[in-house]
N, C-alpha and C. Protein backbone atom coordinates (compact mmCIF):
# COMPACT_ATOMS: atom_id res chain seq x y z
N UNK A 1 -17.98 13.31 -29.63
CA UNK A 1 -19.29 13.06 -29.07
C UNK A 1 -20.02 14.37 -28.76
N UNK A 2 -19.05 15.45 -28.93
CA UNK A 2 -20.22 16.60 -28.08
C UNK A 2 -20.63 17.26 -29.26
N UNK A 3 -20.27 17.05 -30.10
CA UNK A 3 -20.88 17.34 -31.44
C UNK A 3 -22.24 16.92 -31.58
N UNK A 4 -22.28 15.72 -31.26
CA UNK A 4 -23.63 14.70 -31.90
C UNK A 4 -24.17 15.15 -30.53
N UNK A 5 -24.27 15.40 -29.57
CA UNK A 5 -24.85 15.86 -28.34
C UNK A 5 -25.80 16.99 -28.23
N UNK A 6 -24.82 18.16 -29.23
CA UNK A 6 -25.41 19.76 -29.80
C UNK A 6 -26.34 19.64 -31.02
N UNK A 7 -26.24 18.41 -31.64
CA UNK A 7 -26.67 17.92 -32.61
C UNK A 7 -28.32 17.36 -31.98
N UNK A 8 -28.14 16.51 -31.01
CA UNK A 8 -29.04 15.86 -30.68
C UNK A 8 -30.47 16.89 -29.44
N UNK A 9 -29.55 17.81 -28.94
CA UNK A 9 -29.93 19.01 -28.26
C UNK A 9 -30.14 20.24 -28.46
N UNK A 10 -31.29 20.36 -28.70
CA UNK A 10 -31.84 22.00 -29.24
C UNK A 10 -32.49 22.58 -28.45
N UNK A 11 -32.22 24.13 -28.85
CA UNK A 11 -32.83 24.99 -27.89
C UNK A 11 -34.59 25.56 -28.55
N UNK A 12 -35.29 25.39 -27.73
CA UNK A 12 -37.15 25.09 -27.93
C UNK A 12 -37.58 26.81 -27.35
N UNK A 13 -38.53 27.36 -27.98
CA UNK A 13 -38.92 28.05 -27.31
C UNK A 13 -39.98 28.22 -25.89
N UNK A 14 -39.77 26.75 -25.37
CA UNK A 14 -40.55 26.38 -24.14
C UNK A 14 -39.47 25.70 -23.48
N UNK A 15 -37.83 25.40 -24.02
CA UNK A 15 -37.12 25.24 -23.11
C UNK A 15 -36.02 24.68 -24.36
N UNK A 16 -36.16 22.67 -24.25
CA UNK A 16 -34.98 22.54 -24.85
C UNK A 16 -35.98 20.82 -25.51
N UNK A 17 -35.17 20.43 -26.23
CA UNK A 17 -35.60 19.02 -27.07
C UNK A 17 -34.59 18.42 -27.42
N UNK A 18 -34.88 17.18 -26.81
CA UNK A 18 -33.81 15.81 -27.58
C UNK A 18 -34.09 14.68 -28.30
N UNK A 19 -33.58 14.33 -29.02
CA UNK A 19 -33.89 13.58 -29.85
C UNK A 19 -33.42 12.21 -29.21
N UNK A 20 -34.27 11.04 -29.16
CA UNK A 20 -34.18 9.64 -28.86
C UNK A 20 -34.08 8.73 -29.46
N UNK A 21 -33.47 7.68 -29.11
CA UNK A 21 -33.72 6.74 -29.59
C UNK A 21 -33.79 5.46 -29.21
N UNK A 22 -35.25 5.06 -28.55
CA UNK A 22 -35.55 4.03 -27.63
C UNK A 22 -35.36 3.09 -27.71
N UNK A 23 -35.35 1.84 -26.88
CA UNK A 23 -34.91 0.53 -27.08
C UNK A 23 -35.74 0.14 -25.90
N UNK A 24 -37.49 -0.75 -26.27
CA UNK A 24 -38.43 -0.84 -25.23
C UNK A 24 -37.90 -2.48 -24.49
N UNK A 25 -38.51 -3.44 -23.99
CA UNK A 25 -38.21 -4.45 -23.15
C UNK A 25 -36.98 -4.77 -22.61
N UNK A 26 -36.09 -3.38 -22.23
CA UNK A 26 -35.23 -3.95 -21.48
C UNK A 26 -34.86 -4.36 -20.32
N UNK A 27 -34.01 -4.89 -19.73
CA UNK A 27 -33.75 -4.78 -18.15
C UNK A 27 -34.04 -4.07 -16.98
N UNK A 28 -33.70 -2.64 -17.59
CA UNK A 28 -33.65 -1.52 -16.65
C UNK A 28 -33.91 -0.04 -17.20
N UNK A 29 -34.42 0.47 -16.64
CA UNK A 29 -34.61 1.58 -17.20
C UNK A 29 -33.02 3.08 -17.33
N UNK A 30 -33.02 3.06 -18.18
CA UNK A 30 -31.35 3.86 -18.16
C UNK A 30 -31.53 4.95 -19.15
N UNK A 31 -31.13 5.95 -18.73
CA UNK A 31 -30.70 6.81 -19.89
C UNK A 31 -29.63 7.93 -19.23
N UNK A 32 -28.92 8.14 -20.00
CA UNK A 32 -28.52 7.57 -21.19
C UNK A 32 -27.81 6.51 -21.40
N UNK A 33 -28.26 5.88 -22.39
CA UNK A 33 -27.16 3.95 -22.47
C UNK A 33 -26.54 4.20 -23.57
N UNK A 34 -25.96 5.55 -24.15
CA UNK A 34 -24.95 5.50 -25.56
C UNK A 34 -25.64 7.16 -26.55
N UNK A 35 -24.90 6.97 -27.34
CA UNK A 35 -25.02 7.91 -28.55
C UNK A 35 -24.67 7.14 -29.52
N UNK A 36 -26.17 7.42 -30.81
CA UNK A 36 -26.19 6.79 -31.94
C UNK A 36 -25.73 7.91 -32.70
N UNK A 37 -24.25 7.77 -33.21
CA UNK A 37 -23.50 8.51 -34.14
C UNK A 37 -24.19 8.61 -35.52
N UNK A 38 -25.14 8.00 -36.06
CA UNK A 38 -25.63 8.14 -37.62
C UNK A 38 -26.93 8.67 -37.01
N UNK A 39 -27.68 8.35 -36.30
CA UNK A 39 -29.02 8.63 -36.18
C UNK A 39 -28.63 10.34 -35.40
N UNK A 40 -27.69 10.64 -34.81
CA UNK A 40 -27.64 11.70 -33.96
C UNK A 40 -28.43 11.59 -32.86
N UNK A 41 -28.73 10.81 -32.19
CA UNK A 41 -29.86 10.31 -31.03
C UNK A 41 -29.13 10.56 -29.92
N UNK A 42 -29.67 10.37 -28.57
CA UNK A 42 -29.55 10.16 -27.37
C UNK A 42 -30.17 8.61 -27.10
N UNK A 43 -29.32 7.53 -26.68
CA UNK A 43 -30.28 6.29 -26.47
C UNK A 43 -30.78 6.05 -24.92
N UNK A 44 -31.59 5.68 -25.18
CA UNK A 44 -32.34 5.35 -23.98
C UNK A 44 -33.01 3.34 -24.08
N UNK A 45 -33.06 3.45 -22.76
CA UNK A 45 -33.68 1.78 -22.35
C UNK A 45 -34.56 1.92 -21.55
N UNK A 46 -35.75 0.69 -21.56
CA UNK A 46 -36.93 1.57 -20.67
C UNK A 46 -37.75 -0.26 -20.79
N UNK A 47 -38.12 -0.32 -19.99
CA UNK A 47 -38.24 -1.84 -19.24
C UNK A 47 -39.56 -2.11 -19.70
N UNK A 48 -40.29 -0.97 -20.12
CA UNK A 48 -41.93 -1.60 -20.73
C UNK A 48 -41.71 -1.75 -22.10
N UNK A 49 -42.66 -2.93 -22.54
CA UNK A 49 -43.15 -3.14 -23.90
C UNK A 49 -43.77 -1.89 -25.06
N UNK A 50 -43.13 -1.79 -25.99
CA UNK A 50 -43.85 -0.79 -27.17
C UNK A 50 -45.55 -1.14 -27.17
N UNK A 51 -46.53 -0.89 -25.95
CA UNK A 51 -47.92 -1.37 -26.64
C UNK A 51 -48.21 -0.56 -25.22
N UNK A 52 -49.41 0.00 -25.81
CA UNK A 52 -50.62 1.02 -25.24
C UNK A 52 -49.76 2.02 -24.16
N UNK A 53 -49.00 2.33 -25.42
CA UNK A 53 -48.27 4.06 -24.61
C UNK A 53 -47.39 3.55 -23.35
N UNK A 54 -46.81 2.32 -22.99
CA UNK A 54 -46.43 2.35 -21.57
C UNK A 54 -45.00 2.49 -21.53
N UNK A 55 -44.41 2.34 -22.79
CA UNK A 55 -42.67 2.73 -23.22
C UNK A 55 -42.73 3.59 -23.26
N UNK A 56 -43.60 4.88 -23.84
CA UNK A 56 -43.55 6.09 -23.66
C UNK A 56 -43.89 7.14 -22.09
N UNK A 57 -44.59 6.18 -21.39
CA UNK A 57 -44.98 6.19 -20.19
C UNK A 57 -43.07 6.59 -19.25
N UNK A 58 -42.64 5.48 -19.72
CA UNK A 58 -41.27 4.79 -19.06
C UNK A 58 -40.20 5.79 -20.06
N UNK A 59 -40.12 6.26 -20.81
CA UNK A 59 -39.61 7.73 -21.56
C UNK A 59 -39.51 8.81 -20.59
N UNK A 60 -40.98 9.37 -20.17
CA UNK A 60 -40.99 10.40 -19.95
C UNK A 60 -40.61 9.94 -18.09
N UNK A 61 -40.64 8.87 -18.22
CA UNK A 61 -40.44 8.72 -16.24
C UNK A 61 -38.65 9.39 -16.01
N UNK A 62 -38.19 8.26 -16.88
CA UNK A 62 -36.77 8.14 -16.72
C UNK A 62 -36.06 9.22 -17.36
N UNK A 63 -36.77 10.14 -18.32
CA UNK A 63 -35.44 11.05 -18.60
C UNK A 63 -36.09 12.38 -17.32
N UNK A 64 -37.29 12.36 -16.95
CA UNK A 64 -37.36 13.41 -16.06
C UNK A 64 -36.67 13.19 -14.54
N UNK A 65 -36.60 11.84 -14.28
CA UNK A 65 -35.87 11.39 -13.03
C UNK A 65 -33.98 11.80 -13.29
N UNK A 66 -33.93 11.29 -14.47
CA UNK A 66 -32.38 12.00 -14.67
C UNK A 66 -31.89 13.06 -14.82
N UNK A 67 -32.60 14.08 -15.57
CA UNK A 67 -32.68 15.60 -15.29
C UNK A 67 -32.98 16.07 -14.42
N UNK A 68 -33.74 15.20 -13.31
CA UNK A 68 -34.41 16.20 -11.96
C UNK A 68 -35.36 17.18 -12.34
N UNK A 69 -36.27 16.95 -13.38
CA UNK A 69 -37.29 17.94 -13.46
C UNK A 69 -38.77 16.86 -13.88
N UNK A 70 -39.69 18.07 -13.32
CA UNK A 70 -41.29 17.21 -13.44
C UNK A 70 -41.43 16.78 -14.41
N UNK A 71 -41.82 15.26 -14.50
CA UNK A 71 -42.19 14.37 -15.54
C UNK A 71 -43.47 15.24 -16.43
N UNK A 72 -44.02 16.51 -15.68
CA UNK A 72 -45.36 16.67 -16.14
C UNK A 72 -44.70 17.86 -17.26
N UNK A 73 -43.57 18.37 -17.11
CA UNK A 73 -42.75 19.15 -17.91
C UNK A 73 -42.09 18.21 -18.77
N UNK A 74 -42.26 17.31 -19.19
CA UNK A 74 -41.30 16.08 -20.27
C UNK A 74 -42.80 16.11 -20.93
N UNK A 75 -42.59 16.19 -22.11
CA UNK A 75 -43.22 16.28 -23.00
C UNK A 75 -43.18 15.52 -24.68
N UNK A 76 -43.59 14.14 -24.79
CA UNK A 76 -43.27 13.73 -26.27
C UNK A 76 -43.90 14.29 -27.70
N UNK A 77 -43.05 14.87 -28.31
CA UNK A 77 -43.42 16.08 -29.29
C UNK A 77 -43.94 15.29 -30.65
N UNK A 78 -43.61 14.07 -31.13
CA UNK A 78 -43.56 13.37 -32.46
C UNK A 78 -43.19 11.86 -32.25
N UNK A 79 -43.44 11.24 -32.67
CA UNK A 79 -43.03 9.74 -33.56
C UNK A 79 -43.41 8.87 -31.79
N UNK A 80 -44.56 9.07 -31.58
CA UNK A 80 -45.33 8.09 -30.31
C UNK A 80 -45.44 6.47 -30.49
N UNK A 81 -45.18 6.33 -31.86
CA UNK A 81 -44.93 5.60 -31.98
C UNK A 81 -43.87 3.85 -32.66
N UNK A 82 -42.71 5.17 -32.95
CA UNK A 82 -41.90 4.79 -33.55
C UNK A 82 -40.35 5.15 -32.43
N UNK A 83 -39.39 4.38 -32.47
CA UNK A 83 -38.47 4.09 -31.19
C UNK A 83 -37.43 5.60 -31.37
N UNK A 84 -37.54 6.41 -32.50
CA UNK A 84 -36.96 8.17 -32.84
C UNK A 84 -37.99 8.69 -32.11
N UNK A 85 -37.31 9.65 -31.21
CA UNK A 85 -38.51 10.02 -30.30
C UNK A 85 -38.26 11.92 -30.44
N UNK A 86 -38.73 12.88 -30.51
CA UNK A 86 -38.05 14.26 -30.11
C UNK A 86 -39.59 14.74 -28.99
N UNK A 87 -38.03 14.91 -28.05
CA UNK A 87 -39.02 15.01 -26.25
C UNK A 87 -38.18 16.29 -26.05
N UNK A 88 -39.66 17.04 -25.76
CA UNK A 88 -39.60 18.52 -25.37
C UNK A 88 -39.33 18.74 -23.63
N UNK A 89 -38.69 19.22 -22.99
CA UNK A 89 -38.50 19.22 -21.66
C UNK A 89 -38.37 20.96 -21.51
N UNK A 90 -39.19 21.14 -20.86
CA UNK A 90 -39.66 22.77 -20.36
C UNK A 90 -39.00 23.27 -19.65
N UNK A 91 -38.67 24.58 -20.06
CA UNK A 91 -38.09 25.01 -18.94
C UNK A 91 -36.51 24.62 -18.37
N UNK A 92 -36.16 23.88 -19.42
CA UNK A 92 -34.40 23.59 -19.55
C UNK A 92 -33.94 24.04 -20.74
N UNK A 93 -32.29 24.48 -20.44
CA UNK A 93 -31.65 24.83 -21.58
C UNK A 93 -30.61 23.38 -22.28
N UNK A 94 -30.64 23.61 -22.89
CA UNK A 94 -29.73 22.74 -23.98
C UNK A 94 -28.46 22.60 -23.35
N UNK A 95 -27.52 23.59 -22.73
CA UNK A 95 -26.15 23.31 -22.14
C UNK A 95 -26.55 22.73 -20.53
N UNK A 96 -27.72 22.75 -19.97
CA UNK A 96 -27.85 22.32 -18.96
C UNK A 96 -28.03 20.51 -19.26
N UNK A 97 -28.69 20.12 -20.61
CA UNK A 97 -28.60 19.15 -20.51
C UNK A 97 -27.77 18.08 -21.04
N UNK A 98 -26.79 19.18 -22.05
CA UNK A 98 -25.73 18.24 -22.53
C UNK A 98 -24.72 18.00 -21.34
N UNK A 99 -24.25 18.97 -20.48
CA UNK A 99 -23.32 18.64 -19.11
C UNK A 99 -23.79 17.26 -17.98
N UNK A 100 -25.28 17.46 -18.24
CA UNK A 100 -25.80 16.38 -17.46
C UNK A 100 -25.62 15.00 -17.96
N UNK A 101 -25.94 15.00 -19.87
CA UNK A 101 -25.91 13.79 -20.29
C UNK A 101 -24.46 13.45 -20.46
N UNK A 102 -23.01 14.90 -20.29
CA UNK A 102 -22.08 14.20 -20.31
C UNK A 102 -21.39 13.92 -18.84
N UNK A 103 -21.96 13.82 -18.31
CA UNK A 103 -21.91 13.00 -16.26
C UNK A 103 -21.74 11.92 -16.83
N UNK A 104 -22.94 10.90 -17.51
CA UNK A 104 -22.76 9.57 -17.51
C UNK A 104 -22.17 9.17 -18.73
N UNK A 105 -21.86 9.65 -20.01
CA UNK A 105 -21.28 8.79 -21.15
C UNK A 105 -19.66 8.89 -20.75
């Protein structure tokens, strides 16, 4: 898994970027809920509907609440509208956030 983790986590010259892979109307908002081994993703769950930006809204809430850094520093870089997401987060390094995402898997 920490392969697909280094895989999924790059180092940005404004900090660090991960690659997603959302799953909108769920229960609860969670991330991380798994690693997609073919896609190389980080998965995430996020309780709003795919329509007028509010899953992406619920993206940038929940992975900045789990990192502990300003949502206004979470940044969605590409595919706004497709559930592959690569989210720029400022001002973090890549080993800061693979240790974090491996707390919960």
């Amino acid at each position: 898994m920490e392969e697909i983790l280094k895989d999924a986590v790059k180092k940005h010259k404004l900090g660090a970027t991960i690659n997603l892979f959302v799953t909108p109307d769920a229960h609860s908002n969670v991330f991380p809920t798994g690693v997609d081994e073919w896609r190389k993703d980080i998965e995430i769950s996020v309780k709003s509907p795919a329509q007028d930006n509010r899953a992406n809204i619920d993206v940038i809430k929940t992975v900045s609440e789990y990192l502990d850094v300003s949502h206004m520093n979470v940044l969605i870089l590409n595919s706004k509208k497709n559930r592959e997401k690569t989210v720029l987060l400022q001002g973090m390094t890549p080993g800061r956030i693979v240790s974090k995402i491996q707390e919960k898997l």
